[in-house]
Protein backbone atom coordinates (compact mmCIF):
# COMPACT_ATOMS: atom_id res chain seq x y z
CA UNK A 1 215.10 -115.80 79.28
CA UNK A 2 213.28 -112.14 79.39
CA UNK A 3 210.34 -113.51 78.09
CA UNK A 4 210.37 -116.32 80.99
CA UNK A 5 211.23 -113.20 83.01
CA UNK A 6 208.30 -111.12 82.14
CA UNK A 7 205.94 -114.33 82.87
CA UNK A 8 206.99 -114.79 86.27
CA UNK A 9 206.62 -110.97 87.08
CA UNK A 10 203.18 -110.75 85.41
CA UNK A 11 202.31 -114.10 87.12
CA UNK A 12 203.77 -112.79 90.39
CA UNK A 13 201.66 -109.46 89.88
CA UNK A 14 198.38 -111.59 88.88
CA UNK A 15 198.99 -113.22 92.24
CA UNK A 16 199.73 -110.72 94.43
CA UNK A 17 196.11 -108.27 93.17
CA UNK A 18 194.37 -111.60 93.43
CA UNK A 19 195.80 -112.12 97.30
CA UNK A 20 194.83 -108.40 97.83
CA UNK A 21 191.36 -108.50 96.90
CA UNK A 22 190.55 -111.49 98.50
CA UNK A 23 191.73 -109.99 101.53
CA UNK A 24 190.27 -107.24 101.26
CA UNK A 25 186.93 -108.51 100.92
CA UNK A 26 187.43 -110.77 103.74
CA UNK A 27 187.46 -107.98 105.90
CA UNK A 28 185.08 -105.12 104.41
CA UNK A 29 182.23 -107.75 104.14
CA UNK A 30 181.17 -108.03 107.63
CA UNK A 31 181.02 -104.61 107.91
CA UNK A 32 178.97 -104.09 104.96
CA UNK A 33 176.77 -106.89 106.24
CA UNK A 34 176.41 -106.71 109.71
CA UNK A 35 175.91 -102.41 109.96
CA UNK A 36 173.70 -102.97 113.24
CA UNK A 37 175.55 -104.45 116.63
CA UNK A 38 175.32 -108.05 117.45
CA UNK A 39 173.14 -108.87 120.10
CA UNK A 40 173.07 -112.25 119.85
CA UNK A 41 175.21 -113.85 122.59
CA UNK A 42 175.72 -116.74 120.86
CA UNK A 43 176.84 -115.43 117.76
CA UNK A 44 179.38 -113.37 119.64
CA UNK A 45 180.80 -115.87 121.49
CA UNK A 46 181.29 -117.89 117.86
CA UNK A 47 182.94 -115.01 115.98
CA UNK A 48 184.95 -114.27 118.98
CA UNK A 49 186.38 -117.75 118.93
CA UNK A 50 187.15 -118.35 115.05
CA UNK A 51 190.50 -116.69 115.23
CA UNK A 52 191.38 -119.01 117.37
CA UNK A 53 190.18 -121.99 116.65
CA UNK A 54 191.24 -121.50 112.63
CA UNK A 55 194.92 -120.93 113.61
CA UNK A 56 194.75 -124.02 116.02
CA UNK A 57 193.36 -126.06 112.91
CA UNK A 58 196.14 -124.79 110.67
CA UNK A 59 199.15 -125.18 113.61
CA UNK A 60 198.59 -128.04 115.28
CA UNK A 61 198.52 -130.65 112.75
CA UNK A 62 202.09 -128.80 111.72
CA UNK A 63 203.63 -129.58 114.83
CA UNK A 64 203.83 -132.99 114.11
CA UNK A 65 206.12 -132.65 111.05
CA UNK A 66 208.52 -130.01 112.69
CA UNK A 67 211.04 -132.34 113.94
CA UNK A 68 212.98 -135.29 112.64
CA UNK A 69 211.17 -137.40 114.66
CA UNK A 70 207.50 -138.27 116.17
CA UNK A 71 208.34 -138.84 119.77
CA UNK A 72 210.33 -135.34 119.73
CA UNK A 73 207.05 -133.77 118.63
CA UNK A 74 204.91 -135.08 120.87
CA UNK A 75 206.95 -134.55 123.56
CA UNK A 76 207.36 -131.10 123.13
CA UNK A 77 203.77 -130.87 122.56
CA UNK A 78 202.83 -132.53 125.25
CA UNK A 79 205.35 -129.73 127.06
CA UNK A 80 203.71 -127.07 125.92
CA UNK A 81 200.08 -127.95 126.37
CA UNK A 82 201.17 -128.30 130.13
CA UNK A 83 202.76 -125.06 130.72
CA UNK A 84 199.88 -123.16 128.76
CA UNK A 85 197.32 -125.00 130.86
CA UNK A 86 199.50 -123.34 133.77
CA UNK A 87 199.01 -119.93 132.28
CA UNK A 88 202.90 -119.47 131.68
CA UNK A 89 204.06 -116.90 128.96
CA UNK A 90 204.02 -117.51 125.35
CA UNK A 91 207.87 -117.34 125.45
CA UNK A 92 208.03 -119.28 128.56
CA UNK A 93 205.44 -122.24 126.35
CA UNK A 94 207.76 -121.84 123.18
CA UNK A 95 211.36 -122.33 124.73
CA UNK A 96 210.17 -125.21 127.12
CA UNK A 97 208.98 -126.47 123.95
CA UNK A 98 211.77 -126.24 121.87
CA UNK A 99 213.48 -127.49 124.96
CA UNK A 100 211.68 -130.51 125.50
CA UNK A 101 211.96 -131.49 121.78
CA UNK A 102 215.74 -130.75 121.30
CA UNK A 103 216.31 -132.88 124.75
CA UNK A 104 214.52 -135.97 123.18
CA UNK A 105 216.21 -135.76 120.01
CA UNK A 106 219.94 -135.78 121.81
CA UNK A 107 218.59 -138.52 123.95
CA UNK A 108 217.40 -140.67 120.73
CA UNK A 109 220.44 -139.46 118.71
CA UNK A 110 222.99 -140.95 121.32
CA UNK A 111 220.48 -144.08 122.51
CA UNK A 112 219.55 -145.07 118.95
């Protein structure tokens, strides 16, 4: 058992230095790169977007797979894409969300 022990905690360790430097790096590259200012408008507009668009890729394909049931999801997708195309508050988009979702459930729990 201690020598399973010591694995996991020298695994864990060999992990988390890995995770470090690769995070590190991420972010000390472009400035070791890119020393002068961008003047390119195009390639402004592209890094200012990434964020973004990166955690809509890794999200949105999540939301599907959040509830017990498709029509939930979508529902409560389709919920909050409406009230964030109305410029409501994150809080507001997340509870009507929720909302929208847990209503749907009940209503297929009790009809189904």
């Amino acid at each position: 058992m201690n020598g399973e022990l010591n694995m996991s905690i020298g695994h864990l360790a060999l992990y988390l230095a890995v995770m470090a430097l690769v995070t590190y790096l991420i972010r000390m590259i472009p400035f070791t790169l890119f020393r002068k200012e961008i003047k390119s408008a195009f390639f402004r507009s592209f890094l200012a977007y990434v964020p973004y668009a990166v955690l809509g890729a890794m999200t949105f394909p999540s939301i599907f797979f959040a509830t017990s049931s498709l029509p939930s999801a979508i529902a409560g997708t389709v919920v909050a894409l409406i009230l964030a195309f109305f410029r409501r508050s994150l809080l507001t988009v997340a509870v009507g969300a929720s909302g929208a979702a847990l209503v749907v459930e009940l209503v297929m729990m009790y009809l189904l």
